[in-house]
C-alpha atoms as a PDB file:
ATOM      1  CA  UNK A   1      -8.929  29.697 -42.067  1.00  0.00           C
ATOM      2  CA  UNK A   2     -12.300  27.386 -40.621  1.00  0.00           C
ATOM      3  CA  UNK A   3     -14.084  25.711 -43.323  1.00  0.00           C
ATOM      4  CA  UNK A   4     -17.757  27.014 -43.506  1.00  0.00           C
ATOM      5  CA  UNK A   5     -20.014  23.830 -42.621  1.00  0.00           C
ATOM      6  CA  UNK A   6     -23.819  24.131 -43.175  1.00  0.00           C
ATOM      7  CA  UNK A   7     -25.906  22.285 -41.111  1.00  0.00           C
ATOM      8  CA  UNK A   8     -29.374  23.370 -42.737  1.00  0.00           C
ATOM      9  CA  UNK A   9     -29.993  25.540 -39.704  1.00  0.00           C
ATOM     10  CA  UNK A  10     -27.044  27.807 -38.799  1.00  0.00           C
ATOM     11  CA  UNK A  11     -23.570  28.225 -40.232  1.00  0.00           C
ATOM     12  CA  UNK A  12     -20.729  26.386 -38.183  1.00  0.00           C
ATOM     13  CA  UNK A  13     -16.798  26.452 -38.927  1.00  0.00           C
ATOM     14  CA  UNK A  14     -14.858  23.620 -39.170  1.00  0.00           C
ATOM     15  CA  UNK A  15     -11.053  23.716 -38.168  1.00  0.00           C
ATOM     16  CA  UNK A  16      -9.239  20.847 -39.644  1.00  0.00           C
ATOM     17  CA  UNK A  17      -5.764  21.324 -37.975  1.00  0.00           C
ATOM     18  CA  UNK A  18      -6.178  22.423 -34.386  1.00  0.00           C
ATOM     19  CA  UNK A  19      -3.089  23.638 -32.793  1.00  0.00           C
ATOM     20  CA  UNK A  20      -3.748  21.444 -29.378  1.00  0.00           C
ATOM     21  CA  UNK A  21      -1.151  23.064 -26.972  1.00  0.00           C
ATOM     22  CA  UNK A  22      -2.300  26.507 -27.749  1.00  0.00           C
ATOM     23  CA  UNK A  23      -2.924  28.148 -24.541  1.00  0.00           C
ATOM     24  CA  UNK A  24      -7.511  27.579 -23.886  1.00  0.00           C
ATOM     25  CA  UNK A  25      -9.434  30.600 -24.719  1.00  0.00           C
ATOM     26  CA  UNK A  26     -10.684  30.342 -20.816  1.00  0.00           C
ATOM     27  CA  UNK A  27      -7.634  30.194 -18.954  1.00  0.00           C
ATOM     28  CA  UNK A  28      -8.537  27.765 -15.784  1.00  0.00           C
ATOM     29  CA  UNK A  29      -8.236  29.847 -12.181  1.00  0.00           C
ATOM     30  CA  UNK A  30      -5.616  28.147  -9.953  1.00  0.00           C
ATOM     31  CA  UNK A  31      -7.981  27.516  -6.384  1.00  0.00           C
ATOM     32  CA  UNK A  32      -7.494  30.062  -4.013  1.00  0.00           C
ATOM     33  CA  UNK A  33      -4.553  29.217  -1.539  1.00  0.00           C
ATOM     34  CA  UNK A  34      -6.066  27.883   1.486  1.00  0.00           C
ATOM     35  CA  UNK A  35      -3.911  28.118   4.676  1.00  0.00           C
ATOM     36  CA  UNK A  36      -2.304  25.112   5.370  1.00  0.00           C
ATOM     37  CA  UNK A  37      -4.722  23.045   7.997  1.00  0.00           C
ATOM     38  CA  UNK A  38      -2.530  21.737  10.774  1.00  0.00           C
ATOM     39  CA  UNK A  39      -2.132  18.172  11.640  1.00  0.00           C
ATOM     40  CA  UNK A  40      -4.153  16.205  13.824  1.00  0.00           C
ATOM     41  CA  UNK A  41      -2.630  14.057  16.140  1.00  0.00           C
ATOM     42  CA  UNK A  42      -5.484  11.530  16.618  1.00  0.00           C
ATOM     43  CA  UNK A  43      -5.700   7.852  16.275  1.00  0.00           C
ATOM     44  CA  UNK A  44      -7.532   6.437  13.140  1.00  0.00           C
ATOM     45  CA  UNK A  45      -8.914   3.619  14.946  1.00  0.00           C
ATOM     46  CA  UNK A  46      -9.166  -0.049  13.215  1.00  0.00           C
ATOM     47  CA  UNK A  47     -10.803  -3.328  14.813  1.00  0.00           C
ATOM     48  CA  UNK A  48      -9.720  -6.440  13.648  1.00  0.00           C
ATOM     49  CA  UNK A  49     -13.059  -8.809  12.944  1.00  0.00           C
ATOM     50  CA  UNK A  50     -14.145 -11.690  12.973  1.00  0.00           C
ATOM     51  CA  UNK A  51     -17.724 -12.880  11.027  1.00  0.00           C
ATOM     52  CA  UNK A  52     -18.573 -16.471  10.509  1.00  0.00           C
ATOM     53  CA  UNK A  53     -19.670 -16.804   6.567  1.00  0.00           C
ATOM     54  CA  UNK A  54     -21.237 -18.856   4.835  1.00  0.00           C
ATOM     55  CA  UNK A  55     -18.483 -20.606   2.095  1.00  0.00           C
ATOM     56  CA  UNK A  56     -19.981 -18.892  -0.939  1.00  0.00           C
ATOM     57  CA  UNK A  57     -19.619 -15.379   0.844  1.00  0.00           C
ATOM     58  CA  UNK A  58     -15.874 -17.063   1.731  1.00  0.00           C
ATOM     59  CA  UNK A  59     -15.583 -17.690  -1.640  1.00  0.00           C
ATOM     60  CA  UNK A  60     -16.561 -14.337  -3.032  1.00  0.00           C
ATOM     61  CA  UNK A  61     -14.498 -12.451  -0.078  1.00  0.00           C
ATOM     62  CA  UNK A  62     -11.295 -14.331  -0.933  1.00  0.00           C
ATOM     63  CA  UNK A  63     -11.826 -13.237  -4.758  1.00  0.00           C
ATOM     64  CA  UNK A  64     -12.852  -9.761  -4.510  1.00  0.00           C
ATOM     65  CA  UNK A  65     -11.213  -8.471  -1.296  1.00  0.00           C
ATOM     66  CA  UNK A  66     -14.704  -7.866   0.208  1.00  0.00           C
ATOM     67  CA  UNK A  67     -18.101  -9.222   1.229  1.00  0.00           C
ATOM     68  CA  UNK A  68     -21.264  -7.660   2.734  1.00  0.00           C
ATOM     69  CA  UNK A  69     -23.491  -9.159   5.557  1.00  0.00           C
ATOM     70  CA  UNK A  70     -26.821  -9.433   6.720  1.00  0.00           C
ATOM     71  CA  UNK A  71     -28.610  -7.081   9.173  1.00  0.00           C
ATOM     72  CA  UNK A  72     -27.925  -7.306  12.784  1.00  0.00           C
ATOM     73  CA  UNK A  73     -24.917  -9.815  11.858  1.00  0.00           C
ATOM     74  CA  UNK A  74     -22.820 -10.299  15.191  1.00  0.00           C
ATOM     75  CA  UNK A  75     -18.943  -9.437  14.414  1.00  0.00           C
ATOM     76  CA  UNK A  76     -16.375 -10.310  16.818  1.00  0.00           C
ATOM     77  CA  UNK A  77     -13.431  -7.589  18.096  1.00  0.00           C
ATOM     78  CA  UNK A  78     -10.330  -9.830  18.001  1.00  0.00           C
ATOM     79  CA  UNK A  79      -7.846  -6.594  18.300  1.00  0.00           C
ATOM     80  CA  UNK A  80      -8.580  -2.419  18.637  1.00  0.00           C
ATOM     81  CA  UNK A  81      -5.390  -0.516  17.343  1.00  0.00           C
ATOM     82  CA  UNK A  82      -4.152   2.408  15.597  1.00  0.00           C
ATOM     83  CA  UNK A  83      -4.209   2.174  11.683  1.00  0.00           C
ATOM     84  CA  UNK A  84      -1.218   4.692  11.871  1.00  0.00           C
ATOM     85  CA  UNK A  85       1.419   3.890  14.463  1.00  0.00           C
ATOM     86  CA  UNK A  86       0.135   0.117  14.482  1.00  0.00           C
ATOM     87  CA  UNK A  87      -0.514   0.029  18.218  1.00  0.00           C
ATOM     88  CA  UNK A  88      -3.230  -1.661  20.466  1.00  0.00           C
ATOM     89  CA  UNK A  89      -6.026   0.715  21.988  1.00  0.00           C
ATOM     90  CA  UNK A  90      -5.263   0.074  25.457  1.00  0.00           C
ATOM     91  CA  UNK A  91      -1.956   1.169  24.781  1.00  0.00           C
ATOM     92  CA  UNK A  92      -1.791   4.679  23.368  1.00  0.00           C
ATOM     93  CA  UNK A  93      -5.515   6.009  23.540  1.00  0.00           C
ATOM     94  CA  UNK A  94      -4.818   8.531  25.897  1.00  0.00           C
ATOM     95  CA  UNK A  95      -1.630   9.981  24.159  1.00  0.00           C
ATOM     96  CA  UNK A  96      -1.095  11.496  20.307  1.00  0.00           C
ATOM     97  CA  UNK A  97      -0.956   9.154  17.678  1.00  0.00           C
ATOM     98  CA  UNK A  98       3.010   9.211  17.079  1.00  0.00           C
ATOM     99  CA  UNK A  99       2.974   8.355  13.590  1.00  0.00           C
ATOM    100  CA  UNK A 100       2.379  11.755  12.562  1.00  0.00           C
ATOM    101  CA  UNK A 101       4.630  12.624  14.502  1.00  0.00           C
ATOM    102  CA  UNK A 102       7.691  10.454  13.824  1.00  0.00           C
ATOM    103  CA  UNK A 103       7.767   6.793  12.283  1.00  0.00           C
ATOM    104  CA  UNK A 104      10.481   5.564  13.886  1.00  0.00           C
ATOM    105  CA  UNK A 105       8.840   3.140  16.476  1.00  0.00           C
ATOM    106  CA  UNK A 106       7.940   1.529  12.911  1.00  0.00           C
ATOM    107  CA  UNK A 107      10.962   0.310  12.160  1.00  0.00           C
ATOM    108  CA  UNK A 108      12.661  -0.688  15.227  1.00  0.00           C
ATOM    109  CA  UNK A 109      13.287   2.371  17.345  1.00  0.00           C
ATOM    110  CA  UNK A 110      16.264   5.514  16.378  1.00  0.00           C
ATOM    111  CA  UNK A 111      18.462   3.496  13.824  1.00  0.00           C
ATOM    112  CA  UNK A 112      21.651   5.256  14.771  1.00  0.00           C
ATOM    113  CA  UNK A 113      21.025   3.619  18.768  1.00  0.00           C
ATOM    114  CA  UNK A 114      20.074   0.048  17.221  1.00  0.00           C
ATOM    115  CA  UNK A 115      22.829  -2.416  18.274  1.00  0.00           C
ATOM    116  CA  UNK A 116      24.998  -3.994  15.397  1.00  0.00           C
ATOM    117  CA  UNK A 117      24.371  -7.728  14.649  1.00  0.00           C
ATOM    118  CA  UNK A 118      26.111 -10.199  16.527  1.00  0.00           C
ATOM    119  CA  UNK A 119      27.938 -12.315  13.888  1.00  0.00           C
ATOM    120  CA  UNK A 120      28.895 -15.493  16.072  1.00  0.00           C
ATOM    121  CA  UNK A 121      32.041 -16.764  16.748  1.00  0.00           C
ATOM    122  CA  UNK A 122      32.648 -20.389  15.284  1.00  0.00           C
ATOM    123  CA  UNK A 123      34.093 -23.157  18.311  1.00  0.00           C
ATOM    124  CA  UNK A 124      37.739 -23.621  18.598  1.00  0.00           C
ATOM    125  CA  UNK A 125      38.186 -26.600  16.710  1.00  0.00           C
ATOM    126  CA  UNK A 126      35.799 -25.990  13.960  1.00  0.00           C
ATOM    127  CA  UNK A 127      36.961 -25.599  10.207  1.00  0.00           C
ATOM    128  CA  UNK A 128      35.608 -23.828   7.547  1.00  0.00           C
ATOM    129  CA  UNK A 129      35.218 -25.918   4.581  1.00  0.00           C
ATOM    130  CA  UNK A 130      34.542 -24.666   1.144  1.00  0.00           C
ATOM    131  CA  UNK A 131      31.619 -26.105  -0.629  1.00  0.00           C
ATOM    132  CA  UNK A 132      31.006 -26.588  -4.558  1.00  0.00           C
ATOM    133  CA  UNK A 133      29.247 -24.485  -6.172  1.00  0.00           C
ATOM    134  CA  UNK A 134      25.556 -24.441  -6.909  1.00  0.00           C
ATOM    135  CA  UNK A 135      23.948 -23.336 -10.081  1.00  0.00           C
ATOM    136  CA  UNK A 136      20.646 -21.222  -9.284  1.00  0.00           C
ATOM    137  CA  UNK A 137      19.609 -20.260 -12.712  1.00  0.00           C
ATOM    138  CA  UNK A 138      18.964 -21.746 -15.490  1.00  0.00           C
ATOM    139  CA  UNK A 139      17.782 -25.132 -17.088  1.00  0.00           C
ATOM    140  CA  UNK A 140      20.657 -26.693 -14.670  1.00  0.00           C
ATOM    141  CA  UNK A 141      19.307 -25.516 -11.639  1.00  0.00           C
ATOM    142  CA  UNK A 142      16.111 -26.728 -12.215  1.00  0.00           C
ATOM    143  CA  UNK A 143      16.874 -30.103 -13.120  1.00  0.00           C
ATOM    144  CA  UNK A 144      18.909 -30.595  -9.846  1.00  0.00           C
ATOM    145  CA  UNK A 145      16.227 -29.358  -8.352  1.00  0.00           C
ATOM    146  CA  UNK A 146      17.259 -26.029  -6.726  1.00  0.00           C
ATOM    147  CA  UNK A 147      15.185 -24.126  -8.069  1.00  0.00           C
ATOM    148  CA  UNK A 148      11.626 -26.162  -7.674  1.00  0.00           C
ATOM    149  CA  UNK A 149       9.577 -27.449  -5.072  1.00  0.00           C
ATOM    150  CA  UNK A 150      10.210 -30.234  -3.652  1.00  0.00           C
ATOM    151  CA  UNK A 151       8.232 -33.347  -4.655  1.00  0.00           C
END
């Protein structure tokens, strides 16, 4: 049962062990199911800039990721392309962006057409010799040097 709490003014209760995954008095309305929008095919379209700065505002837009400019500052287009399917205005701005579509252009083209490595054939009169082997871990390997830059 709540503790009785006066505050000089009105009586408030105080609950001193609140059961906290009791369902809310006001039960939260799921939103209303709203028909599934359908996909746009269109380009998101990126240009890739260039903007001579100053080297403090190099500074600053190497540390935070980002940098603002004056008014009226001139930026140069190096490329137009598609933030989605990756490809260059001139290209594809007539036709659907395909990356909503299908990916696979992404990653080389239909992986089950791809052709298998070509693993090449050593001459005639070459022999395979085997080699000693080389620690990569450890105190060892960085000692002999393997694993640190080279001085």
């Amino acid at each position: 049962m709540p503790t009785p709490v006066l505050d000089g003014t009105e009586q408030l209760f105080f609950e001193p062990f609140v059961d906290l995954f009791a369902t809310p008095l006001e039960e939260p309305t799921p939103p209303p199911a709203a028909e599934e929008q359908k996909q746009s095919l269109a380009h998101v379209w990126i240009v890739a800039a260039e903007i001579k700065v100053e080297e403090r505002t190099a500074k600053l837009a190497d540390f935070r990721g980002s940098f603002t400019t004056a008014v009226g500052t001139r930026v140069d287009a190096l490329e137009v392309y598609c933030r989605n399917c990756r490809r260059p205005y001139e290209d594809v701005a007539e036709v659907d962006c395909e990356a909503l579509i299908d990916n696979r252009h992404l990653i080389g083209g239909d992986q089950t057409q791809r052709a298998k490595r070509v693993i090449p054939t050593p001459p005639p009169n070459a022999r395979v010799l085997p080699g000693g082997v080389i620690q990569r871990r450890g105190i060892g390997a960085y000692v002999s040097g393997v694993s640190r830059p080279a001085r």
